[in-house]
Each structure stands twice: as structure tokens, then as C-alpha cells.
PDB file of N, CA and C in Angstrom:
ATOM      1  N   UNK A   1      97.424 117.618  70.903  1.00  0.00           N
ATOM      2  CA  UNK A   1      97.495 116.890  72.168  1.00  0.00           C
ATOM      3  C   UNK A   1      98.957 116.620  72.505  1.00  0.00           C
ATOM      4  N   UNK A   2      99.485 117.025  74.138  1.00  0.00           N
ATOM      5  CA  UNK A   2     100.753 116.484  74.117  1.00  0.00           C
ATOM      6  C   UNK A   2     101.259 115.545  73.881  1.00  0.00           C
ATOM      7  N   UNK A   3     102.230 114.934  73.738  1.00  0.00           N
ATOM      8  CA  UNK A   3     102.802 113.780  73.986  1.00  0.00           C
ATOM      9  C   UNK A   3     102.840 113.076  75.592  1.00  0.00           C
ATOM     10  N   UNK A   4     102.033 112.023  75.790  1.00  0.00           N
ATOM     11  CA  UNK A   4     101.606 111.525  76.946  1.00  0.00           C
ATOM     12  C   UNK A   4     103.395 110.744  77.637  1.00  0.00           C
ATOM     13  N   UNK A   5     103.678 111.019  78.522  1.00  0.00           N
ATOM     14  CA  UNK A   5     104.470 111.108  79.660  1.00  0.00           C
ATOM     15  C   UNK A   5     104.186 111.206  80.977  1.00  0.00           C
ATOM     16  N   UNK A   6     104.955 110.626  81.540  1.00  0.00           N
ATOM     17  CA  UNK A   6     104.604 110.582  83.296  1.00  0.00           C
ATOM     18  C   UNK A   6     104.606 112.552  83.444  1.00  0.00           C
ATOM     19  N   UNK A   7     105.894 112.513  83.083  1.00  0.00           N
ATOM     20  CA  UNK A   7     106.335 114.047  83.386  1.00  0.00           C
ATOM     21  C   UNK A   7     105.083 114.861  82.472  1.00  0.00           C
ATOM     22  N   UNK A   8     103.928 114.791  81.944  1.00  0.00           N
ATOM     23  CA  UNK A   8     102.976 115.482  81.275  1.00  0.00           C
ATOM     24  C   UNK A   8     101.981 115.117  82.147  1.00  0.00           C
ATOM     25  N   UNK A   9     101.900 113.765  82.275  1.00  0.00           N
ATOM     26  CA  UNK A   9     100.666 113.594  82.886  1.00  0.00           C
ATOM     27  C   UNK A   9     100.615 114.137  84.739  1.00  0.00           C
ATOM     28  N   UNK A  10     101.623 114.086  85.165  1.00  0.00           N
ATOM     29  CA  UNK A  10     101.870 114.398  86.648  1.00  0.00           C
ATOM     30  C   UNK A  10     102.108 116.084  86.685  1.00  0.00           C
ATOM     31  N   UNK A  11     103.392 116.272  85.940  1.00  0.00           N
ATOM     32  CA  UNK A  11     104.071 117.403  85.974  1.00  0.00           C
ATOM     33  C   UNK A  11     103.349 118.949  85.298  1.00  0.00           C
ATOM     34  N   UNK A  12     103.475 118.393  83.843  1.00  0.00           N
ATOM     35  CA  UNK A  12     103.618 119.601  83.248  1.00  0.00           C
ATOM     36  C   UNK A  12     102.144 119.831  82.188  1.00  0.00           C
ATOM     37  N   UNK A  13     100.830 119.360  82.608  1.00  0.00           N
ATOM     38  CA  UNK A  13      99.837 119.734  82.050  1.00  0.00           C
ATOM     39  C   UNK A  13      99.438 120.055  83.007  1.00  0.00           C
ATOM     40  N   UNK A  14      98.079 120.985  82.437  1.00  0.00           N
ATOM     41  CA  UNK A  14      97.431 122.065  82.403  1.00  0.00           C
ATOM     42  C   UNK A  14      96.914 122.090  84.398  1.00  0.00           C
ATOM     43  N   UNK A  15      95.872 120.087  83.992  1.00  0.00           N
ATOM     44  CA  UNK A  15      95.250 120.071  85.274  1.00  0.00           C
ATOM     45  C   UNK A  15      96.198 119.194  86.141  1.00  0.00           C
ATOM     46  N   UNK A  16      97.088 118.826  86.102  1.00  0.00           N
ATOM     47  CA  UNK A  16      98.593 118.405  87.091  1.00  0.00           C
ATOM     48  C   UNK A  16      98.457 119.745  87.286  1.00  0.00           C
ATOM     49  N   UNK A  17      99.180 120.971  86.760  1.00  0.00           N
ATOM     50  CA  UNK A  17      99.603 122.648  87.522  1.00  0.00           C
ATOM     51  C   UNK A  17      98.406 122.702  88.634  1.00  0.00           C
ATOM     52  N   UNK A  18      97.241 122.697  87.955  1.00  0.00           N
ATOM     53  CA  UNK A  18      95.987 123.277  88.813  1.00  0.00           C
ATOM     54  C   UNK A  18      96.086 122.337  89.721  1.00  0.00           C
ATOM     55  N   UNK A  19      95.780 121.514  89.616  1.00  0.00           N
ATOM     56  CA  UNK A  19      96.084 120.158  91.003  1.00  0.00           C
ATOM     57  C   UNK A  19      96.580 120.569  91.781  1.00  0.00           C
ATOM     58  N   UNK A  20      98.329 120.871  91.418  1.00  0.00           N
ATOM     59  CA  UNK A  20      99.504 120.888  92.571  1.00  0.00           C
ATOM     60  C   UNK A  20      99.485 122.263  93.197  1.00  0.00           C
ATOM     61  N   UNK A  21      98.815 123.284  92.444  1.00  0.00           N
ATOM     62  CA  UNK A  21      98.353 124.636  93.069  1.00  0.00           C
ATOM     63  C   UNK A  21      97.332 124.806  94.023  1.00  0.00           C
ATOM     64  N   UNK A  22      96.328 124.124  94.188  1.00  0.00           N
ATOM     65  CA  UNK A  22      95.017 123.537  94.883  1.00  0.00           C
ATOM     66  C   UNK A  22      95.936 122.999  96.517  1.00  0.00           C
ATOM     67  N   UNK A  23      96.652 121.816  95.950  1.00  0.00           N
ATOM     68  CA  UNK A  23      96.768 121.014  96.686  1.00  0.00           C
ATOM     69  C   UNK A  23      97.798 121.989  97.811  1.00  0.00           C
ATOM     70  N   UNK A  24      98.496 122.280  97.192  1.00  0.00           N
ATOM     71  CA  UNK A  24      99.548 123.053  98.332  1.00  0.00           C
ATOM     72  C   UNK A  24      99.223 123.836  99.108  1.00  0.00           C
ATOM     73  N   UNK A  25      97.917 124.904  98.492  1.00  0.00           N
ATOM     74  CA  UNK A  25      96.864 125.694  99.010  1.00  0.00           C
ATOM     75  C   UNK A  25      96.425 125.274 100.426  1.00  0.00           C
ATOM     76  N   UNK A  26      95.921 123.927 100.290  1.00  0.00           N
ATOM     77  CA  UNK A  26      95.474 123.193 100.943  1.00  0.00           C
ATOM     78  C   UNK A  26      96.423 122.357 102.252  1.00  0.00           C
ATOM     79  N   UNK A  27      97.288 121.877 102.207  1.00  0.00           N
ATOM     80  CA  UNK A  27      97.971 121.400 102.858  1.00  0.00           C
ATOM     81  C   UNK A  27      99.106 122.706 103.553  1.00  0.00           C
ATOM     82  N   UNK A  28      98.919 123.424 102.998  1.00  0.00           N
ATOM     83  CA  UNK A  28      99.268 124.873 103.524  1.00  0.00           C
ATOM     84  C   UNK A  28     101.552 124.022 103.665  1.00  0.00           C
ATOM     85  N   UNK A  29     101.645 123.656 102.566  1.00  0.00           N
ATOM     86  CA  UNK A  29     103.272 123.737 102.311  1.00  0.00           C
ATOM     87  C   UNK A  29     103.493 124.527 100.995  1.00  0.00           C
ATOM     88  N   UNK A  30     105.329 124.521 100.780  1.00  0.00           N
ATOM     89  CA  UNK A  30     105.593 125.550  99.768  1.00  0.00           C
ATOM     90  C   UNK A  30     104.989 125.301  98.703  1.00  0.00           C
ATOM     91  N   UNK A  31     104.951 126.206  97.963  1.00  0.00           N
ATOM     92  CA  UNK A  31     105.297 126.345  96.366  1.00  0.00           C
ATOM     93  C   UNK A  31     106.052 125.242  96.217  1.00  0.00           C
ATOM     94  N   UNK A  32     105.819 124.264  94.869  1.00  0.00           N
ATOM     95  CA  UNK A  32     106.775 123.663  94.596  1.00  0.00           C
ATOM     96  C   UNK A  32     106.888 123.607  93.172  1.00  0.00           C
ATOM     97  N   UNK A  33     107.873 123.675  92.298  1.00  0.00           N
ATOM     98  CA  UNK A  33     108.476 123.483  91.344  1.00  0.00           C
ATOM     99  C   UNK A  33     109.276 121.751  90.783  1.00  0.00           C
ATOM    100  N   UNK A  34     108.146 120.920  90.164  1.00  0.00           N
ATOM    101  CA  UNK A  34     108.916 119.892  90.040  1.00  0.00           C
ATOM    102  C   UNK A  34     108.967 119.798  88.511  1.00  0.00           C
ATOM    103  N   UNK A  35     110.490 118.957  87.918  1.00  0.00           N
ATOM    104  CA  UNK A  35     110.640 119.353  86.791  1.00  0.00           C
ATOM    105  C   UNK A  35     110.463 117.839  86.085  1.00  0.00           C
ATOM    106  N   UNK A  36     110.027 116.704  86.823  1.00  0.00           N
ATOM    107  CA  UNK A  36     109.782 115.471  86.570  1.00  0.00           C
ATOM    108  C   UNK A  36     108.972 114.886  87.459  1.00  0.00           C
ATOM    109  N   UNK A  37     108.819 113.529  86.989  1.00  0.00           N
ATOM    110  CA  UNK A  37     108.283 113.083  88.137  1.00  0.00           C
ATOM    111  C   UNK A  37     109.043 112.262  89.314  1.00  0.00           C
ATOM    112  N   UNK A  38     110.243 111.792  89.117  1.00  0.00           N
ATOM    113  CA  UNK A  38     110.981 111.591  90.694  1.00  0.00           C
ATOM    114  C   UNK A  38     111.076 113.073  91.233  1.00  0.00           C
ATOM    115  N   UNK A  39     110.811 114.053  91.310  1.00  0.00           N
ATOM    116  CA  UNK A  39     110.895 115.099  92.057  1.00  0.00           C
ATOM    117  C   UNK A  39     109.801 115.082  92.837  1.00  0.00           C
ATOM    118  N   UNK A  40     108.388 114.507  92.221  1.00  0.00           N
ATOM    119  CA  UNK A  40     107.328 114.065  93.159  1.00  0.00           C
ATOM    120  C   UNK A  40     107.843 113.716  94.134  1.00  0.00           C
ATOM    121  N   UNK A  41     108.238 112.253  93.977  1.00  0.00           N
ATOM    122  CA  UNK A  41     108.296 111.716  95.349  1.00  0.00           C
ATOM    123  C   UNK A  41     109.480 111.575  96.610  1.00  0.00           C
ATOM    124  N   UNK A  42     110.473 113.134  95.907  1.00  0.00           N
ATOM    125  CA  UNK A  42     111.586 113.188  97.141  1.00  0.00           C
ATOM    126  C   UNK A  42     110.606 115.030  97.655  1.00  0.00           C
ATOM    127  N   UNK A  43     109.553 115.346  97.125  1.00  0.00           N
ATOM    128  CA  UNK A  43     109.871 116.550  98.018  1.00  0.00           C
ATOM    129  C   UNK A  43     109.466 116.904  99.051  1.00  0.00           C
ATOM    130  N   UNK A  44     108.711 115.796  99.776  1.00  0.00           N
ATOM    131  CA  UNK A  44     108.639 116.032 101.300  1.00  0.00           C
ATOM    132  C   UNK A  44     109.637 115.824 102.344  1.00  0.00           C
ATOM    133  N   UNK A  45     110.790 115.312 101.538  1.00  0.00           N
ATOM    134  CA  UNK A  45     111.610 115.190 102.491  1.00  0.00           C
ATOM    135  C   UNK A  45     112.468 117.150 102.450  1.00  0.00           C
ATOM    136  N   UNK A  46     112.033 117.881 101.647  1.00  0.00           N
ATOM    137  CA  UNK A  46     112.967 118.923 101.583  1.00  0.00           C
ATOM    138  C   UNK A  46     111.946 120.122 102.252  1.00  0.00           C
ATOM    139  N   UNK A  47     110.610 119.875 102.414  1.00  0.00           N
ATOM    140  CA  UNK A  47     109.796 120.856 103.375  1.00  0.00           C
ATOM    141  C   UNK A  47     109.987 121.904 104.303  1.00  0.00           C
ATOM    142  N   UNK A  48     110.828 121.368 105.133  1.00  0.00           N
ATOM    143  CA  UNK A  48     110.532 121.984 106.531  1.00  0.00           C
ATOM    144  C   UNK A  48     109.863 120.880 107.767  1.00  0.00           C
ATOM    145  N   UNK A  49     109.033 120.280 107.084  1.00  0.00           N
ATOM    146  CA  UNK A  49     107.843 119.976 108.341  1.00  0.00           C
ATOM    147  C   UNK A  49     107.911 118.698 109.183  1.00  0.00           C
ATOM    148  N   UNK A  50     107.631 118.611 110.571  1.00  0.00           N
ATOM    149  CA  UNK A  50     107.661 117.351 111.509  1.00  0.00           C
ATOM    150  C   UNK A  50     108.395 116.050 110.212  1.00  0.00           C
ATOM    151  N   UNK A  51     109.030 114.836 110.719  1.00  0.00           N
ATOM    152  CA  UNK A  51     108.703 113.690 110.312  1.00  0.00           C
ATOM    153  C   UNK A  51     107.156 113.135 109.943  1.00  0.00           C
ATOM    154  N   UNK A  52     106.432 113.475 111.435  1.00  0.00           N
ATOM    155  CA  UNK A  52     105.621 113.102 110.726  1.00  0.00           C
ATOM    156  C   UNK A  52     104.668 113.667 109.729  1.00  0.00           C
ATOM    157  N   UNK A  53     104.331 114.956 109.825  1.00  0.00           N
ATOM    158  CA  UNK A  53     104.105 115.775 108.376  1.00  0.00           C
ATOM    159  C   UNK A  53     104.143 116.055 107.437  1.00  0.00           C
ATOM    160  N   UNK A  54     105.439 115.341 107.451  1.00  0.00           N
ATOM    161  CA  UNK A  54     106.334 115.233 105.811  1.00  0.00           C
ATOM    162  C   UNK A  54     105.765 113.845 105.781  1.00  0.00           C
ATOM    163  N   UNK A  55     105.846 112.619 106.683  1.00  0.00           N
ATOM    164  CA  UNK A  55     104.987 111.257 106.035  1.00  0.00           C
ATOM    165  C   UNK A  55     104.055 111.897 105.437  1.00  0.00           C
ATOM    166  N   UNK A  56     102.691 112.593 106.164  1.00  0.00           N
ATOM    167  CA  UNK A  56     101.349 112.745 105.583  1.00  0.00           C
ATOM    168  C   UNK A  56     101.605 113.420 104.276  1.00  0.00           C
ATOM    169  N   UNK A  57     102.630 114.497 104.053  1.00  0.00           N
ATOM    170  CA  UNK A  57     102.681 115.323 102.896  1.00  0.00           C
ATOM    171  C   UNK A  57     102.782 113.920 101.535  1.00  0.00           C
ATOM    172  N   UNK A  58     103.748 113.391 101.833  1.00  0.00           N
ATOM    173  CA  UNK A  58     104.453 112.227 101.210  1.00  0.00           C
ATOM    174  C   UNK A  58     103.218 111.636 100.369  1.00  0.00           C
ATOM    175  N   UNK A  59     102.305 110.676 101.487  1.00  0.00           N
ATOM    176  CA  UNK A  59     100.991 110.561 101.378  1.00  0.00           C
ATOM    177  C   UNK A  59      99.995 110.861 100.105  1.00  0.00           C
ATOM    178  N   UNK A  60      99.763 112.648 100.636  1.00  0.00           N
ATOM    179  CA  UNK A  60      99.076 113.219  99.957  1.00  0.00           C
ATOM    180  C   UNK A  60      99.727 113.667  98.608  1.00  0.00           C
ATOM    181  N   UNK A  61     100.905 113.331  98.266  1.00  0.00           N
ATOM    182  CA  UNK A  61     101.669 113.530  97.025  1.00  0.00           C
ATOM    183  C   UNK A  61     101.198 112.086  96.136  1.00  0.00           C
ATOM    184  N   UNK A  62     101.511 111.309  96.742  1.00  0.00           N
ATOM    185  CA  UNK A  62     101.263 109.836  96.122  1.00  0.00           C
ATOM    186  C   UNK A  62      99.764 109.442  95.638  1.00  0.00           C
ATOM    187  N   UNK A  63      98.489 109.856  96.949  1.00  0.00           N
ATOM    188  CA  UNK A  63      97.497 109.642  96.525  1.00  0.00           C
ATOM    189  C   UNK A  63      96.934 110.996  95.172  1.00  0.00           C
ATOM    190  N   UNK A  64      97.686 112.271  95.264  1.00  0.00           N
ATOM    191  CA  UNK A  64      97.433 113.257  93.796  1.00  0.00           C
ATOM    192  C   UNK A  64      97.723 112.481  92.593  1.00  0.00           C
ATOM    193  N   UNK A  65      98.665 111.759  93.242  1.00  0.00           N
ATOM    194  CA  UNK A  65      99.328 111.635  91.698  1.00  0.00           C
ATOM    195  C   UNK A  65      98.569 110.488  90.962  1.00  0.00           C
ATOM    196  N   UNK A  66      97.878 109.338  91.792  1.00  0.00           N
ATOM    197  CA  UNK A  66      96.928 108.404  91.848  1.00  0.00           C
ATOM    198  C   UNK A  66      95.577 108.756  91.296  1.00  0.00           C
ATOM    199  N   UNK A  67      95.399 110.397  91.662  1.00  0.00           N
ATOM    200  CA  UNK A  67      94.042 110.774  91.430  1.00  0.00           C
ATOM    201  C   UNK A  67      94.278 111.226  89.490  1.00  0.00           C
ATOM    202  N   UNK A  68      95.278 111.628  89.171  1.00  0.00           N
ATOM    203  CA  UNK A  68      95.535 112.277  88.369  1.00  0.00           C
ATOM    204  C   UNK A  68      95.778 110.855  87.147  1.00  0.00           C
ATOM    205  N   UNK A  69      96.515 109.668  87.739  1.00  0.00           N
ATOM    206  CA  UNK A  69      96.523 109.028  86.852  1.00  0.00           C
ATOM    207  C   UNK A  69      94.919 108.624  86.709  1.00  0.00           C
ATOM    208  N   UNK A  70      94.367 108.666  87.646  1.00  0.00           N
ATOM    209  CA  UNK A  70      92.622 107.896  87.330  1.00  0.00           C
ATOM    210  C   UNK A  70      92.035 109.151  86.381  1.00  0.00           C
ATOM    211  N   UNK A  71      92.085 110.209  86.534  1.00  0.00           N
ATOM    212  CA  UNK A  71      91.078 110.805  85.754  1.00  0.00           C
ATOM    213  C   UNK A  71      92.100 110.656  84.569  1.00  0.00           C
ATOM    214  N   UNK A  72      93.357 110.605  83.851  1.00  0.00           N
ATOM    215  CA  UNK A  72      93.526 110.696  82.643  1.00  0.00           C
ATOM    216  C   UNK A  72      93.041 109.344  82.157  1.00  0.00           C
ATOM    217  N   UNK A  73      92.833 108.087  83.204  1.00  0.00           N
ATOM    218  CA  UNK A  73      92.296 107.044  82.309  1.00  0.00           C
ATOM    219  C   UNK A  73      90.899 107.307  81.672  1.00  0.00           C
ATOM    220  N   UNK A  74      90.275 107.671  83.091  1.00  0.00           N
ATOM    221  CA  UNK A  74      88.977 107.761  82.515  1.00  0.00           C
ATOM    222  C   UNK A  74      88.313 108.898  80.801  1.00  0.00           C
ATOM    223  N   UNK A  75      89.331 109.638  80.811  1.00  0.00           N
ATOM    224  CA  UNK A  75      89.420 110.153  80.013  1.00  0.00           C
ATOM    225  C   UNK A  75      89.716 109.613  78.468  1.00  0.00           C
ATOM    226  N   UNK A  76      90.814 108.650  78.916  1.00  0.00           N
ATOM    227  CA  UNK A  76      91.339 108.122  77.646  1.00  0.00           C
ATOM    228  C   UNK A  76      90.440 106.558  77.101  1.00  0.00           C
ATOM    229  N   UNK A  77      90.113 105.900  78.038  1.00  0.00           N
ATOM    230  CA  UNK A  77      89.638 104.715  77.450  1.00  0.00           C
ATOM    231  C   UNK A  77      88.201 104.708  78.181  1.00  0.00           C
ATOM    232  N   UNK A  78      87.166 106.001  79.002  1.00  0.00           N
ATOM    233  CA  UNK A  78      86.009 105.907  78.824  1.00  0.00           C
ATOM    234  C   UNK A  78      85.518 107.327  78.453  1.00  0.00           C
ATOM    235  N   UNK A  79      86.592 108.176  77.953  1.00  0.00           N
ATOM    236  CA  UNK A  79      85.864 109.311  77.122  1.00  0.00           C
ATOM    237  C   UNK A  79      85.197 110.203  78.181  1.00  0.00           C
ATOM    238  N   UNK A  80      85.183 109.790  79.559  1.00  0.00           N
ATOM    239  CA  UNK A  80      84.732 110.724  80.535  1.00  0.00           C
ATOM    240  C   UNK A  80      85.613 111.903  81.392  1.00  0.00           C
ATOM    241  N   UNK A  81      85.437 112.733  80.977  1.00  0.00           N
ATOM    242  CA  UNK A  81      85.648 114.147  81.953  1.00  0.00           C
ATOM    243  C   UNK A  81      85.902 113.956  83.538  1.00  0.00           C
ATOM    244  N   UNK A  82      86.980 114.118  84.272  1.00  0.00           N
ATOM    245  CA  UNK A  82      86.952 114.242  85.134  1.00  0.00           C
ATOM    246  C   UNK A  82      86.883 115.779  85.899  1.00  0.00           C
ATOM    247  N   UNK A  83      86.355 116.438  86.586  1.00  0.00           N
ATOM    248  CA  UNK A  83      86.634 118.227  86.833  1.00  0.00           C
ATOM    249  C   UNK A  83      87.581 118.047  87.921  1.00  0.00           C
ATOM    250  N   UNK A  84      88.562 119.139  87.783  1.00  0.00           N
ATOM    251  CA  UNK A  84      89.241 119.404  89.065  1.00  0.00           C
ATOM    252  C   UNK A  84      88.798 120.009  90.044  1.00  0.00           C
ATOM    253  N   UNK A  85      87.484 120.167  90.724  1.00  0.00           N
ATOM    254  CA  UNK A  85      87.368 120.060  91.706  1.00  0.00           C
ATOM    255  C   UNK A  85      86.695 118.427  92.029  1.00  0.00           C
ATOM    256  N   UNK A  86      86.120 117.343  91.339  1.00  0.00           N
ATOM    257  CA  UNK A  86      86.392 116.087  91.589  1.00  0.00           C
ATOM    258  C   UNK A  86      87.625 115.699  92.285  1.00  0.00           C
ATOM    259  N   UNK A  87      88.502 116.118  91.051  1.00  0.00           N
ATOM    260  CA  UNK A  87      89.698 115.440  91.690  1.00  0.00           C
ATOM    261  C   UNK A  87      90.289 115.597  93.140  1.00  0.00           C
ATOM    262  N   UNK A  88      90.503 116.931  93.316  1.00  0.00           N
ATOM    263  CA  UNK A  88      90.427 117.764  94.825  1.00  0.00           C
ATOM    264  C   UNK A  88      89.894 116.854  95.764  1.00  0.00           C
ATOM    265  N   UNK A  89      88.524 116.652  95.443  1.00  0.00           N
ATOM    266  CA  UNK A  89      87.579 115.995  96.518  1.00  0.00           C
ATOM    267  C   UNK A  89      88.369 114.842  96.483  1.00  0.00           C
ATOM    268  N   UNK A  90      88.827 113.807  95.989  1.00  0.00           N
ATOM    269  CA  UNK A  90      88.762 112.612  95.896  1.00  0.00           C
ATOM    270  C   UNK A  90      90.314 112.462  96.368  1.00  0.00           C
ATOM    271  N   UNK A  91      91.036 113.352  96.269  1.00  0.00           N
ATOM    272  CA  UNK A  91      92.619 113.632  96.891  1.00  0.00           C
ATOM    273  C   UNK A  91      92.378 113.519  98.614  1.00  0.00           C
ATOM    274  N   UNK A  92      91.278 114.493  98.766  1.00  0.00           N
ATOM    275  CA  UNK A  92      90.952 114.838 100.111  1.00  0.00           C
ATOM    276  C   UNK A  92      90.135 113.340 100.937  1.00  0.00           C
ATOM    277  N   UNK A  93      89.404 113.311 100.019  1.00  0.00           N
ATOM    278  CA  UNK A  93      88.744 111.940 100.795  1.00  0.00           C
ATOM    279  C   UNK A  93      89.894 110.484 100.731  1.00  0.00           C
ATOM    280  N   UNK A  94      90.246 110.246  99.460  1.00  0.00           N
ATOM    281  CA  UNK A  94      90.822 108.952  99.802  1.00  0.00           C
ATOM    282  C   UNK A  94      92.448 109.457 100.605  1.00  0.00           C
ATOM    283  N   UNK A  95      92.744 110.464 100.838  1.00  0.00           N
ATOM    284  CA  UNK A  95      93.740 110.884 101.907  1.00  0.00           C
ATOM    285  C   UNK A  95      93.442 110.713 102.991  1.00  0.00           C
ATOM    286  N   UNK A  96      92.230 111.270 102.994  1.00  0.00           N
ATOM    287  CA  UNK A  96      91.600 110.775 104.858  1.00  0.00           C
ATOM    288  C   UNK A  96      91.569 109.628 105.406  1.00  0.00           C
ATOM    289  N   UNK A  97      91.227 108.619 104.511  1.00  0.00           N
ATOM    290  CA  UNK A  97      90.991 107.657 104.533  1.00  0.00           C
ATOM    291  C   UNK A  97      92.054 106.590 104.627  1.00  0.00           C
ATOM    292  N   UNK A  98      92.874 107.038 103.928  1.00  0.00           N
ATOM    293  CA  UNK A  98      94.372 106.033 103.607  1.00  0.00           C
ATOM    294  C   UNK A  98      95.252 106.658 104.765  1.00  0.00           C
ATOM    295  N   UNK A  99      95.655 107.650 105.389  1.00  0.00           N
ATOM    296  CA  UNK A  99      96.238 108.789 106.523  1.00  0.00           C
ATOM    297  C   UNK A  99      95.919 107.964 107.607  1.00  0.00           C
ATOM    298  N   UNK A 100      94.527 108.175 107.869  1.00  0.00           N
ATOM    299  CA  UNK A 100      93.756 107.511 108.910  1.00  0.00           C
ATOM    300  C   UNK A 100      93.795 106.104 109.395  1.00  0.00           C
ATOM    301  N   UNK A 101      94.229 105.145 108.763  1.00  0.00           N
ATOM    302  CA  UNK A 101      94.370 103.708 108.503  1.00  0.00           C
ATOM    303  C   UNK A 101      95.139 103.316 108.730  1.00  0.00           C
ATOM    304  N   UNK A 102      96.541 103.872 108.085  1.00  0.00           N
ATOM    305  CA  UNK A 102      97.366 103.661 107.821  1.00  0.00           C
ATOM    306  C   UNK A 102      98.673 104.117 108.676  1.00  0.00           C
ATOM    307  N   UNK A 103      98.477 105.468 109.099  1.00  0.00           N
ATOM    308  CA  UNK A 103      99.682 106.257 109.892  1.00  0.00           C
ATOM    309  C   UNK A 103      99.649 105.620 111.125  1.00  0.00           C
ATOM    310  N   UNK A 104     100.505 104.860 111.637  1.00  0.00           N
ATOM    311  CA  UNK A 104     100.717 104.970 112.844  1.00  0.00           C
ATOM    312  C   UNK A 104     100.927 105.916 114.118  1.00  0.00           C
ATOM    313  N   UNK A 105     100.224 105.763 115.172  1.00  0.00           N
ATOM    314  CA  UNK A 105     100.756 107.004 116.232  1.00  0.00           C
ATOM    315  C   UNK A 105      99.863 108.318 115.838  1.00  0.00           C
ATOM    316  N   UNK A 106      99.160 108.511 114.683  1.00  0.00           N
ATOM    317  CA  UNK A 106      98.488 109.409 114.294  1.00  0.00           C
ATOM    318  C   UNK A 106      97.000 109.269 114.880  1.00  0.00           C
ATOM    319  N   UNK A 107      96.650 110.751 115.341  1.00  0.00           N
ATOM    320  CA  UNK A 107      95.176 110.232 115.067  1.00  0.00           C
ATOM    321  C   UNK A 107      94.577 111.761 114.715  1.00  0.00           C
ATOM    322  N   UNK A 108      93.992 111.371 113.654  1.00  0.00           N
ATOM    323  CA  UNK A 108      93.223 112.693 112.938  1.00  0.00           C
ATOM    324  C   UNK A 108      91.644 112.574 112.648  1.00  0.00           C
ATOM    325  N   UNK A 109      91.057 113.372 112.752  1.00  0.00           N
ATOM    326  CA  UNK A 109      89.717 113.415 112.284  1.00  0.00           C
ATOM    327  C   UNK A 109      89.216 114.293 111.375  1.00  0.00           C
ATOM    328  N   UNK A 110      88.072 114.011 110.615  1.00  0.00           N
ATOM    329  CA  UNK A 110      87.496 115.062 109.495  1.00  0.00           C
ATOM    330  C   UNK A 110      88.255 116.835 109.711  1.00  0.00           C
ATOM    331  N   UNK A 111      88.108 116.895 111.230  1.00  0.00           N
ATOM    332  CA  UNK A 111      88.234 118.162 111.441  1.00  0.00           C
ATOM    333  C   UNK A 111      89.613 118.988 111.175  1.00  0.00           C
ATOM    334  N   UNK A 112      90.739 118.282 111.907  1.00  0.00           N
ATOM    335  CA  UNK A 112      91.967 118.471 111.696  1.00  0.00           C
ATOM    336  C   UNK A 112      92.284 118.327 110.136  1.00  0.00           C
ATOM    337  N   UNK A 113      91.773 117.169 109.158  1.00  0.00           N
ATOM    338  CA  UNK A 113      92.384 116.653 108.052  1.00  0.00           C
ATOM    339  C   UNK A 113      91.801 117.668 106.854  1.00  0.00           C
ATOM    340  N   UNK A 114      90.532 118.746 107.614  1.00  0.00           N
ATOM    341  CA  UNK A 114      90.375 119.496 106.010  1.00  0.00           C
ATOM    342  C   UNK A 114      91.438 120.473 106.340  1.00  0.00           C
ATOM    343  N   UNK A 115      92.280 121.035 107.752  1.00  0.00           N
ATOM    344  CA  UNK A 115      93.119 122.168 107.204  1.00  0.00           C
ATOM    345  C   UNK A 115      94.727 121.457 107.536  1.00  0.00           C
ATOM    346  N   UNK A 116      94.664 120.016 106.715  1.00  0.00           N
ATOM    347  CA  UNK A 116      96.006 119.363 107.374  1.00  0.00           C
ATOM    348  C   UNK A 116      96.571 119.599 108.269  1.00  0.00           C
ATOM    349  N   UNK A 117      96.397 119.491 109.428  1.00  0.00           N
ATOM    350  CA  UNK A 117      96.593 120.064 111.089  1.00  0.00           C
ATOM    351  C   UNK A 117      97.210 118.525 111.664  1.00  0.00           C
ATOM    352  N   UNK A 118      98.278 118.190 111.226  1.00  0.00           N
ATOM    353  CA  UNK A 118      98.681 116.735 111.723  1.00  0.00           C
ATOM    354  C   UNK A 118      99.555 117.060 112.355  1.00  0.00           C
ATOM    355  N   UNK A 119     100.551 117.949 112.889  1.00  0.00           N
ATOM    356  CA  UNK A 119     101.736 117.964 113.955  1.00  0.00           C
ATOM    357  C   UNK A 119     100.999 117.995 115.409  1.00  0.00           C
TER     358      UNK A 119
END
């Protein structure tokens, strides 16, 4: 078992890779290469995309990384399995949800938010 680290638990295990491969898929931005975890949370500012796109990217970086710390808990102190496509789902839903609420000046619906269509 690795040695547990932000940078393991975010970065550089197995289902963090699959996560951040999914997720980018999804939000249709680059490839990204992060070699820690403050690299998480500067790389929407290095995108390309609207201000406000890069907020939502921002967003959806913060709530992964949220999803990722919940399933390693559940893992560690209730022995339960989380699957990555759970996690996916639960990136996607509590994104919608927190996006939606929260963004000002925004307004998105189910429809726009499954192919991140926020500019």
C-alpha cells in the first residue's frame, strides 16, 4: 500500500489518474499533468477558457478532489469500496448542484451541465 499523501491520494494513485482522465474527458479541457497537489488548484487559471469557465473548471477541480477524499475515507475507516464510476456520478451531480447555487450571473441546466457548455 502506498504511503498515504495528499499528492497520492489526489495526484498520483491509480483512481485520482482515472478520475482526472474521466473528468477532463468530460469537461472537454486539456490534458493535465499535476505533480502535487497545489497544482490542483492553480490550473484553471492556465486553461485557455472564459473567466467564467475557468471559475466552473476551478469548481469542478475542488468538488473531484472532495469526491476523492470521500471515497478514500470510506474506504479506510468503513472498509467500503467506492467505484469510479460512483465517483464520476457524484463529481457530476454535486457540481451541478454547487455551480448552480452558487455561480453568480450563471445559469445552467441538467442539459448544458452534462457536456459543460457554460460560456
Amino acid at each position: 500500500m502506498a504511503r498515504e499523501t495528499t499528492e497520492h491520494i489526489f495526484v498520483s494513485c491509480k483512481v485520482a489518474q482515472e478520475t482526472w482522465q474521466i473528468i477532463t474527458q468530460w469537461g472537454k479541457f486539456p490534458v493535465f499533468f499535476a505533480f502535487d497537489t497545489p497544482d490542483l488548484f492553480i490550473l484553471h487559471k492556465h486553461m485557455g477558457f472564459s473567466k467564467k469557465k475557468a471559475k466552473v473548471i476551478h469548481a469542478v477541480i475542488l468538488i473531484t478532489m472532495w469526491c476523492l477524499w470521500k471515497a478514500r475515507n470510506e474506504l479506510i475507516f468503513n472498509q467500503k469500496h467506492t467505484s469510479l464510476p460512483q465517483i464520476i456520478e457524484e463529481v457530476k451531480g454535486l457540481g451541478f448542484l454547487w455551480v448552480r447555487s452558487r455561480a453568480k450571473g450563471l445559469t445552467i441546466n441538467r442539459e448544458k451541465w452534462r457536456s459543460l457548455d457554460v460560456d
